[in-house]
Protein backbone atom coordinates (compact mmCIF):
# COMPACT_ATOMS: atom_id res chain seq x y z
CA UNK A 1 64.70 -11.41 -32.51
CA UNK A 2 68.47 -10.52 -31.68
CA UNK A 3 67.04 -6.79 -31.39
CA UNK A 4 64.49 -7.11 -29.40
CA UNK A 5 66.34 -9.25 -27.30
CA UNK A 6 68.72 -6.26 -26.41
CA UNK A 7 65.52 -4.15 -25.88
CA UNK A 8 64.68 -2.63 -29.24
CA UNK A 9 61.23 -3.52 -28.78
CA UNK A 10 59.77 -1.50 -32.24
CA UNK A 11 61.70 -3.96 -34.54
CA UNK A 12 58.98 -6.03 -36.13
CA UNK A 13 59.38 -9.21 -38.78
CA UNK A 14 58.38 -8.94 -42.12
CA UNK A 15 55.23 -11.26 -41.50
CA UNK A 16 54.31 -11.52 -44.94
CA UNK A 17 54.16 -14.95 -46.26
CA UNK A 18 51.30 -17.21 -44.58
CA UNK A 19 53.02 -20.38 -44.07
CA UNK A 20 54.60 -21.39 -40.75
CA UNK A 21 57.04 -18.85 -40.72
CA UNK A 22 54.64 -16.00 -41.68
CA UNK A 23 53.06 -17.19 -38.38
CA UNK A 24 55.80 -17.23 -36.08
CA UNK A 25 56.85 -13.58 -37.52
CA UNK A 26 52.75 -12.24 -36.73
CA UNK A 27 53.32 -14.06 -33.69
CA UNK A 28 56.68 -12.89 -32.29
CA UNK A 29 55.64 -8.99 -33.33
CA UNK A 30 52.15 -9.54 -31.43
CA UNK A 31 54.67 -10.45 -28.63
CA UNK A 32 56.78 -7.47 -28.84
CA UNK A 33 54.13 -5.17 -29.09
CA UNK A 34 52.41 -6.82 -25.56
CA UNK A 35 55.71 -6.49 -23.88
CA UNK A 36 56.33 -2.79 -25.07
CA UNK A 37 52.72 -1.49 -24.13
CA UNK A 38 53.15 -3.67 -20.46
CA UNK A 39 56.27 -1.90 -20.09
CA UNK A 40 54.61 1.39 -20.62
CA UNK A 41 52.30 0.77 -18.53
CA UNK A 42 54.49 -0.42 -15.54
CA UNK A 43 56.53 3.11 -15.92
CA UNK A 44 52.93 4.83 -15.94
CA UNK A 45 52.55 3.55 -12.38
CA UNK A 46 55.96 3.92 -11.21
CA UNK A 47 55.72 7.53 -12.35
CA UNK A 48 52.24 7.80 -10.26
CA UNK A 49 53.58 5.81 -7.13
CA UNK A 50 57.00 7.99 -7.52
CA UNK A 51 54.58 11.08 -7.25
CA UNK A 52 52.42 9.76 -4.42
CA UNK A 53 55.84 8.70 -2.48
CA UNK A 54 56.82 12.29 -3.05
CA UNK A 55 53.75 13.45 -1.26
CA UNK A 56 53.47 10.73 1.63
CA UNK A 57 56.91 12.36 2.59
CA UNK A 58 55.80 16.16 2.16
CA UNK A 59 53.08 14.78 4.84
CA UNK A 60 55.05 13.04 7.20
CA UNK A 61 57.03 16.34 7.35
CA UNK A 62 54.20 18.06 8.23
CA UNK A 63 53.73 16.02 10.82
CA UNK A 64 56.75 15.71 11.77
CA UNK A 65 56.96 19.63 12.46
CA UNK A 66 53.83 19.77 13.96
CA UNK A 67 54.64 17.05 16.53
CA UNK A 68 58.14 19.18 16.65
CA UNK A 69 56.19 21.81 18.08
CA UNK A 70 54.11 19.81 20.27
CA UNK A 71 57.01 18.66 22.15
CA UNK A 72 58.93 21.92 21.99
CA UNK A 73 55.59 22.85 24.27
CA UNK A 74 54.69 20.10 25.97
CA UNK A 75 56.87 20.39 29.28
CA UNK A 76 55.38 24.66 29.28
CA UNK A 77 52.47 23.19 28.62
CA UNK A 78 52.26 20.66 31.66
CA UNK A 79 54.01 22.98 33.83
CA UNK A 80 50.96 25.59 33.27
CA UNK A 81 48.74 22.69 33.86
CA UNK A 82 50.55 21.99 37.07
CA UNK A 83 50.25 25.07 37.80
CA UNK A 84 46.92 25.72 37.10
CA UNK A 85 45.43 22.39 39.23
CA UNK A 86 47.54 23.80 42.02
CA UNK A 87 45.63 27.17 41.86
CA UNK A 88 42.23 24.92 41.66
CA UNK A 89 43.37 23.03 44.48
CA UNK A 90 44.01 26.37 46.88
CA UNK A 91 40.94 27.75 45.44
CA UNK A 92 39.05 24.79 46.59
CA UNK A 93 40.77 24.84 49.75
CA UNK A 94 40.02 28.39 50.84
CA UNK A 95 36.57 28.37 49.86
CA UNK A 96 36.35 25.08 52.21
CA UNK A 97 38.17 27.34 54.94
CA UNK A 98 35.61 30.24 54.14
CA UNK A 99 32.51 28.11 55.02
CA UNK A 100 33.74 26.11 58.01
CA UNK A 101 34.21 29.47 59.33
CA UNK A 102 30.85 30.57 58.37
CA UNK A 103 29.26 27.84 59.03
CA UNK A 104 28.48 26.38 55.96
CA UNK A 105 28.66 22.87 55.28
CA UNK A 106 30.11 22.00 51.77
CA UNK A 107 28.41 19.13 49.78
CA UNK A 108 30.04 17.22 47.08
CA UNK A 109 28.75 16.67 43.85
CA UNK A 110 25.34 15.11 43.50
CA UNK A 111 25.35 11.56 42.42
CA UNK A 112 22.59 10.15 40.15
């Protein structure tokens, strides 16, 4: 018991009489074998949660570049916008200049 106490967990007890102390020694290596196969499984699944941490953070590093870039671009991005409804905006306005000269009466959009 000492051994497996300091975590040699493949001692086992002789177990071979069947009196009360044969019990107790198929008893206490049934227990040492359950702890040794839950500890093997508990470092199974730290293993697989170690490998899926490893590839949440190869994501979020993706990401993280990717936003990166979006906000490397974003102020070109809304200045070419701005830019861009400010051409619409003296497009609109000439055409409007274009047909009150000729004339022409602009509608708006049709409504339903």
């Amino acid at each position: 018991m000492g051994e497996a106490e300091r975590g040699y967990l493949a001692v086992r007890a002789p177990a071979g009489e069947s009196d009360e102390l044969g019990f107790l020694e198929r008893s206490f290596n049934s227990d040492v074998e359950e702890i040794g196969g839950t500890i093997s499984t508990v470092s199974a699944e730290a293993d697989e949660v170690a490998a899926l941490a490893e590839q949440l953070a190869a994501s979020a590093q993706e990401l993280h570049a990717t936003f990166g870039d979006r906000d490397a671009h974003g102020p070109e991005l809304a200045t070419d916008l701005g830019q861009q409804r400010e051409m619409a905006e003296g497009a609109r306005g000439e055409s409007g200049k274009a047909a009150e000269a000729g004339g022409i009466r602009l509608r708006g959009p049709r409504r339903s």
